[in-house]
Each structure stands twice: as C-alpha cells, then as structure tokens.
PDB file of N, CA and C in Angstrom:
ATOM      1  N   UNK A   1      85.725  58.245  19.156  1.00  0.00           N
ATOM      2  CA  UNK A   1      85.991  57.758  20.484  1.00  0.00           C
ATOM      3  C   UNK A   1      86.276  56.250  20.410  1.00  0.00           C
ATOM      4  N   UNK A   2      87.224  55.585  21.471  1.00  0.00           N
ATOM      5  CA  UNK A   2      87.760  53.939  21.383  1.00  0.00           C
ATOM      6  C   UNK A   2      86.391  53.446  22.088  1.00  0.00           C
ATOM      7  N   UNK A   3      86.028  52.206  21.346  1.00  0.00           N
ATOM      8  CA  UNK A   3      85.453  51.413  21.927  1.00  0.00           C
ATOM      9  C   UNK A   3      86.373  50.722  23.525  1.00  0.00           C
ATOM     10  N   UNK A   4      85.510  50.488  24.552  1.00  0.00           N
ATOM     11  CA  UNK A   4      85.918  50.503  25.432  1.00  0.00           C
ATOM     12  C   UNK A   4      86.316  48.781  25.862  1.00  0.00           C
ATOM     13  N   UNK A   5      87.514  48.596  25.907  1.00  0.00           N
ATOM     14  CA  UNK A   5      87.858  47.196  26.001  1.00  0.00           C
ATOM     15  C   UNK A   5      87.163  46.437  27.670  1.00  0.00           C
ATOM     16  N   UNK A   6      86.974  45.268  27.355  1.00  0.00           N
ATOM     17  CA  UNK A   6      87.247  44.454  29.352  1.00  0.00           C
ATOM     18  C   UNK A   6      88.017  43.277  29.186  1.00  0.00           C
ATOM     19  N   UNK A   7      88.602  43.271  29.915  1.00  0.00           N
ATOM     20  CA  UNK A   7      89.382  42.159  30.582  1.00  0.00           C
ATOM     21  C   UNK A   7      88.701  41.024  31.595  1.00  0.00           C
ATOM     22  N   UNK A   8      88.591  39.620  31.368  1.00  0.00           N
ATOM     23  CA  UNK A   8      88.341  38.581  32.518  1.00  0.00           C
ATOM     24  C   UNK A   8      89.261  37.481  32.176  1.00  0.00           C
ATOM     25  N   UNK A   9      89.278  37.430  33.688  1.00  0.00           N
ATOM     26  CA  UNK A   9      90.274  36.176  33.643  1.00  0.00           C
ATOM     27  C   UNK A   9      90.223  35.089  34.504  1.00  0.00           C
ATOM     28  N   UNK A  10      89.892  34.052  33.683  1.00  0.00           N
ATOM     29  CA  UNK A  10      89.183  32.406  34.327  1.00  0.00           C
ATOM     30  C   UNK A  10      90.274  31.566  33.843  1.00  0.00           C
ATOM     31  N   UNK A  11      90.356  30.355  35.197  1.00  0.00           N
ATOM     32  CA  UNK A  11      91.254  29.523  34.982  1.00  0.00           C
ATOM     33  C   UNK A  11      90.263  28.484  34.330  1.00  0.00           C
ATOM     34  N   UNK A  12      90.573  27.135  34.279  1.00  0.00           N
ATOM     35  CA  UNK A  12      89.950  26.486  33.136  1.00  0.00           C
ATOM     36  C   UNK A  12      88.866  25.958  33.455  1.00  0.00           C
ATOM     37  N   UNK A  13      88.541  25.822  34.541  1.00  0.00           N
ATOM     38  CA  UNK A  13      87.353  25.197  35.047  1.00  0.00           C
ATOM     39  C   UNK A  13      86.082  26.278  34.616  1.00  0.00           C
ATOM     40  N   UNK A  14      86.418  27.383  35.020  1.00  0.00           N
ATOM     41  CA  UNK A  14      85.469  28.223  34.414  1.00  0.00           C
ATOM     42  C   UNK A  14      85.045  28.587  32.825  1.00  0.00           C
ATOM     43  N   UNK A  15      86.186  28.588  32.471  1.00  0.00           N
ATOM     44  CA  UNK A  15      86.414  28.655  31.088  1.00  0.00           C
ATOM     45  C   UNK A  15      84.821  27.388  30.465  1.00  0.00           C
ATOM     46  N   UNK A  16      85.823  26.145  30.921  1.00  0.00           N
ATOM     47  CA  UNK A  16      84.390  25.301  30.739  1.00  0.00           C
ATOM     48  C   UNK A  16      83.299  25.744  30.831  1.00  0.00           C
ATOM     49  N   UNK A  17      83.146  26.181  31.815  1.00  0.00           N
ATOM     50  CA  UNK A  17      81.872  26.012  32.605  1.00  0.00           C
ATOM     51  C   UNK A  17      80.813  27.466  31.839  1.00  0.00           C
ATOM     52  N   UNK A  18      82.326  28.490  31.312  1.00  0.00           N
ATOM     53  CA  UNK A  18      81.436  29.577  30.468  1.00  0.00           C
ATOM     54  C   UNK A  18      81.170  29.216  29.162  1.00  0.00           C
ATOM     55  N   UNK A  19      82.059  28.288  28.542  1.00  0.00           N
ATOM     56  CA  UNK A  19      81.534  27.671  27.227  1.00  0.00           C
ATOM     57  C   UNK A  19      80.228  27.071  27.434  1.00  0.00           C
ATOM     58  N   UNK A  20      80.134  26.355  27.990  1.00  0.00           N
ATOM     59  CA  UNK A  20      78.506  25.417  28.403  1.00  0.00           C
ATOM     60  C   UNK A  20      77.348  26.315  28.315  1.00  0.00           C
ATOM     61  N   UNK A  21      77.783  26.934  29.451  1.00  0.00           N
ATOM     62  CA  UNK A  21      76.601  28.008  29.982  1.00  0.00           C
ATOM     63  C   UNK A  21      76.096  28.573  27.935  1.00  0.00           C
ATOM     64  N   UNK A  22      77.184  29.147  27.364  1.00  0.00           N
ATOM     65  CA  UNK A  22      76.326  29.852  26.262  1.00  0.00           C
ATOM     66  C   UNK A  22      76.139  29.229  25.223  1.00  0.00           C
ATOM     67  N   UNK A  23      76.700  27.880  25.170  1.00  0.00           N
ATOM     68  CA  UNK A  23      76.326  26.850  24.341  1.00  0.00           C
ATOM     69  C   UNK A  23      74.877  26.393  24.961  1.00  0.00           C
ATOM     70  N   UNK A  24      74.283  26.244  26.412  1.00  0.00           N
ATOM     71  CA  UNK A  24      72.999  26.017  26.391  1.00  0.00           C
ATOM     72  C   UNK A  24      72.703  27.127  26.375  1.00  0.00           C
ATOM     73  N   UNK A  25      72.784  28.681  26.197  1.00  0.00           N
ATOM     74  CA  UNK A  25      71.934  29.737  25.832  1.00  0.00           C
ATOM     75  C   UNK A  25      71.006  29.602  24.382  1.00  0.00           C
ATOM     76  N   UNK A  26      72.501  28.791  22.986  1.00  0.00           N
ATOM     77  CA  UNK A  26      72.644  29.511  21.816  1.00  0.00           C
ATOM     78  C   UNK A  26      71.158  27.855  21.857  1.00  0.00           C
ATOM     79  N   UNK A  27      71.159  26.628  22.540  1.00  0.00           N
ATOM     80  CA  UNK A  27      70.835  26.089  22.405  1.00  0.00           C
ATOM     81  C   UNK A  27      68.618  26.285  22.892  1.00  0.00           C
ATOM     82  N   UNK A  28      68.910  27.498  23.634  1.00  0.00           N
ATOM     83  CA  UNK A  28      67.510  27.807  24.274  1.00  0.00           C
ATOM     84  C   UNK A  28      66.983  28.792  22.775  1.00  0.00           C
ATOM     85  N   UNK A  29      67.582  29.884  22.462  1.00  0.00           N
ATOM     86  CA  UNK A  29      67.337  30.245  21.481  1.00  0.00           C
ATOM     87  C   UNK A  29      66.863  29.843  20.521  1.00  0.00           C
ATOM     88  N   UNK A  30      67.454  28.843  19.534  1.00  0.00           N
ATOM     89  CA  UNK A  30      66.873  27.963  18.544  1.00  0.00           C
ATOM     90  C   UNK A  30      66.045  27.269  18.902  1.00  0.00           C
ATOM     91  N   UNK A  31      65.413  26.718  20.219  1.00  0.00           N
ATOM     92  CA  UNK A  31      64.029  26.053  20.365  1.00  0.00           C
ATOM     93  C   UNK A  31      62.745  27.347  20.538  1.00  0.00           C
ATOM     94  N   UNK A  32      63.685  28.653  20.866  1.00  0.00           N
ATOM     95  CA  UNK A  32      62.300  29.644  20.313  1.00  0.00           C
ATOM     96  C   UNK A  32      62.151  30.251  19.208  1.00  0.00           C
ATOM     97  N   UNK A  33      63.278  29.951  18.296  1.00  0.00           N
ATOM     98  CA  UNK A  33      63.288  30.340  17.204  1.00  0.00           C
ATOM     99  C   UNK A  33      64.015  31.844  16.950  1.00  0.00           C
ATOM    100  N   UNK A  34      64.983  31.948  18.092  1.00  0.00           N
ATOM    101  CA  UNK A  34      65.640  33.515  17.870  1.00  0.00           C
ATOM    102  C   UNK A  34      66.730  33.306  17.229  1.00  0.00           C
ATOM    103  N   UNK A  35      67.493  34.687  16.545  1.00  0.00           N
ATOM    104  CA  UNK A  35      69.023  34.753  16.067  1.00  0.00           C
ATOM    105  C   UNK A  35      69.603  34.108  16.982  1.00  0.00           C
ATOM    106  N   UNK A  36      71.039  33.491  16.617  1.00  0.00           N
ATOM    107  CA  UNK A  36      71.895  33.131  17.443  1.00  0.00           C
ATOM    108  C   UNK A  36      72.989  33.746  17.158  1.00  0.00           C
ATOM    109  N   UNK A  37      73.056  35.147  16.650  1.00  0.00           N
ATOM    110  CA  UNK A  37      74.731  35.536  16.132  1.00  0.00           C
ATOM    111  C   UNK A  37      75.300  36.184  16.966  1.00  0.00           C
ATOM    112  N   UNK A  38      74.456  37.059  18.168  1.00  0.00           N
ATOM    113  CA  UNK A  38      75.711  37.794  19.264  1.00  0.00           C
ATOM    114  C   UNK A  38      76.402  36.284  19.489  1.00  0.00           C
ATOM    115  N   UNK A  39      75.461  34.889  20.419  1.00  0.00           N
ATOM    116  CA  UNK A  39      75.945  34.281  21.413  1.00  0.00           C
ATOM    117  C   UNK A  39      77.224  33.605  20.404  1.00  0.00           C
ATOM    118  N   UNK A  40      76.971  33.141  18.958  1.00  0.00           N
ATOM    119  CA  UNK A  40      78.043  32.581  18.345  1.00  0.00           C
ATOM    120  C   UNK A  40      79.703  33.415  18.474  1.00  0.00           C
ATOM    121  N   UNK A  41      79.059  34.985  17.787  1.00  0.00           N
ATOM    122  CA  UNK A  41      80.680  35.369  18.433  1.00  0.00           C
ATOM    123  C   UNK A  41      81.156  35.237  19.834  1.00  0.00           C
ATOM    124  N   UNK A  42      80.229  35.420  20.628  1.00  0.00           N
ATOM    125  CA  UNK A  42      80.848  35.461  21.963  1.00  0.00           C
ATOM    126  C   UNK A  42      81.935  34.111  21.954  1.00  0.00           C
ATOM    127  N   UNK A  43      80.785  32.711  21.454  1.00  0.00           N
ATOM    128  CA  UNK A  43      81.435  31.823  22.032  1.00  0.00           C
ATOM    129  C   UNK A  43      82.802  30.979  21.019  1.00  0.00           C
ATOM    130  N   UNK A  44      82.659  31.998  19.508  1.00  0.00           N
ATOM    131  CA  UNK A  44      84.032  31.818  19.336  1.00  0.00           C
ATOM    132  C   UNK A  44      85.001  32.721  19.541  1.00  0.00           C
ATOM    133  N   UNK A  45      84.514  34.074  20.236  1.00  0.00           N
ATOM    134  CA  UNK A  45      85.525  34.604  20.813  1.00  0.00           C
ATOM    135  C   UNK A  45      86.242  34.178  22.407  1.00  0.00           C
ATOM    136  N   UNK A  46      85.413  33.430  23.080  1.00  0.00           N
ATOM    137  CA  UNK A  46      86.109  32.818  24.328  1.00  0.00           C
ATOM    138  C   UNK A  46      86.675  31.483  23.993  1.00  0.00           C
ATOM    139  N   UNK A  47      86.052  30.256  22.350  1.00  0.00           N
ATOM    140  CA  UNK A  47      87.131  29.349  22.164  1.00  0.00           C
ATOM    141  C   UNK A  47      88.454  30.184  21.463  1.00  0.00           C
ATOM    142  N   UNK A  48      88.992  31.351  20.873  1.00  0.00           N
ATOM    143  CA  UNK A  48      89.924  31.394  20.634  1.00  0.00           C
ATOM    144  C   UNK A  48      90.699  32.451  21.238  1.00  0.00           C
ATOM    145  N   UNK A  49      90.870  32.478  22.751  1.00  0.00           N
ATOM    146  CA  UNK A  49      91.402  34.024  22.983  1.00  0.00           C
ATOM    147  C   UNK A  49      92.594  32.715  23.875  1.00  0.00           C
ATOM    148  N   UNK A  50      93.533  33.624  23.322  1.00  0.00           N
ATOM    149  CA  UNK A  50      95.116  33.048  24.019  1.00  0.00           C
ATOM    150  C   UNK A  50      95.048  33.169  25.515  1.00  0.00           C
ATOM    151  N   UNK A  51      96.088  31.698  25.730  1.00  0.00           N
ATOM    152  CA  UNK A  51      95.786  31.915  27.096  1.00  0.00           C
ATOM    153  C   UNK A  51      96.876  32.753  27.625  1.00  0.00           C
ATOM    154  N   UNK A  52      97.142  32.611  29.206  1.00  0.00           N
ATOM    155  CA  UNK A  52      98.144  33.927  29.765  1.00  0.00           C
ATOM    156  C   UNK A  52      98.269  33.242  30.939  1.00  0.00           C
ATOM    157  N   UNK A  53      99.759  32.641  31.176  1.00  0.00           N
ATOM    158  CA  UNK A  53      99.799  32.157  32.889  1.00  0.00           C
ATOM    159  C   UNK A  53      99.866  33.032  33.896  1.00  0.00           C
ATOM    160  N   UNK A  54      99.581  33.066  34.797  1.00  0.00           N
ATOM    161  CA  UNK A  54      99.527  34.025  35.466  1.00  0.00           C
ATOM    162  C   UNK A  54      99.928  33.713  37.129  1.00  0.00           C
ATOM    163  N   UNK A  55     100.678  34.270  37.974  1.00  0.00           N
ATOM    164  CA  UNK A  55     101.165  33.517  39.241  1.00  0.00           C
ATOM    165  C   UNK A  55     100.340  34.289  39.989  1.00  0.00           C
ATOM    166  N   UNK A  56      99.689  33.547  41.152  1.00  0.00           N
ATOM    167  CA  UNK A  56      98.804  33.700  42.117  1.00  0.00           C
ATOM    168  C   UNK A  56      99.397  33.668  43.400  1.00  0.00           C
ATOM    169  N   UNK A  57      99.676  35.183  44.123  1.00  0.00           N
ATOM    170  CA  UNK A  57     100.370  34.948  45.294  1.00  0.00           C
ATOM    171  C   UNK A  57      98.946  35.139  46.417  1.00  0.00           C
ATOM    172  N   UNK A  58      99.114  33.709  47.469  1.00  0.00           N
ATOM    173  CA  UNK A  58      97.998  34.039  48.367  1.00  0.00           C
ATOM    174  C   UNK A  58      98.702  34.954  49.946  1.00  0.00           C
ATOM    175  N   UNK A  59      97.864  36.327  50.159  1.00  0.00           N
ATOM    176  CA  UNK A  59      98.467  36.857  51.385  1.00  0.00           C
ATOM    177  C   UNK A  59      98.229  36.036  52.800  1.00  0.00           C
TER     178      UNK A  59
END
C-alpha cells in the first residue's frame, strides 16, 4: 500500500514562523535530553522543499 502523501501551503511569513516554531522544539528537547531526529528531518525537509507561485483570486 502507498504511503499517504499531504500537501501545505504557506507563504513566507509562515514558512518562518514554522521554521522557528521547530527549531525551538528541537531546542526544548536537548535541554531534556531527548532524540532530536524526527524534528531534524522535518526541519530539513521544510528548509528544502521548492517553492510554487501560486495566484490568489479573492471572491
């Protein structure tokens, strides 16, 4: 069976704002002394995922 893909899509402010967020996760972790290897892929999988312009029609 396929592993089941997701899709999100943040313009850059968020983008920031989701790098931070799990950079102070990976950063709470190591002061209790846990793994940090999910949060590392995560957060080099959100620094390297291509971006995609995208046009925003407002109704």
């Amino acid at each position: 069976m396929r592993e089941q893909k997701y899709h999100i899509y943040l313009d850059s402010h968020e983008r920031k704002l989701l790098i931070h967020s799990l950079v102070e996760l990976k950063n709470q972790l190591i002061q209790q002394g846990r793994y940090t290897d999910c949060v590392d892929e995560l957060i080099f999988k959100v620094i390297n995922t291509p971006t995609k312009r995208m046009k925003i029609e407002y109704v």
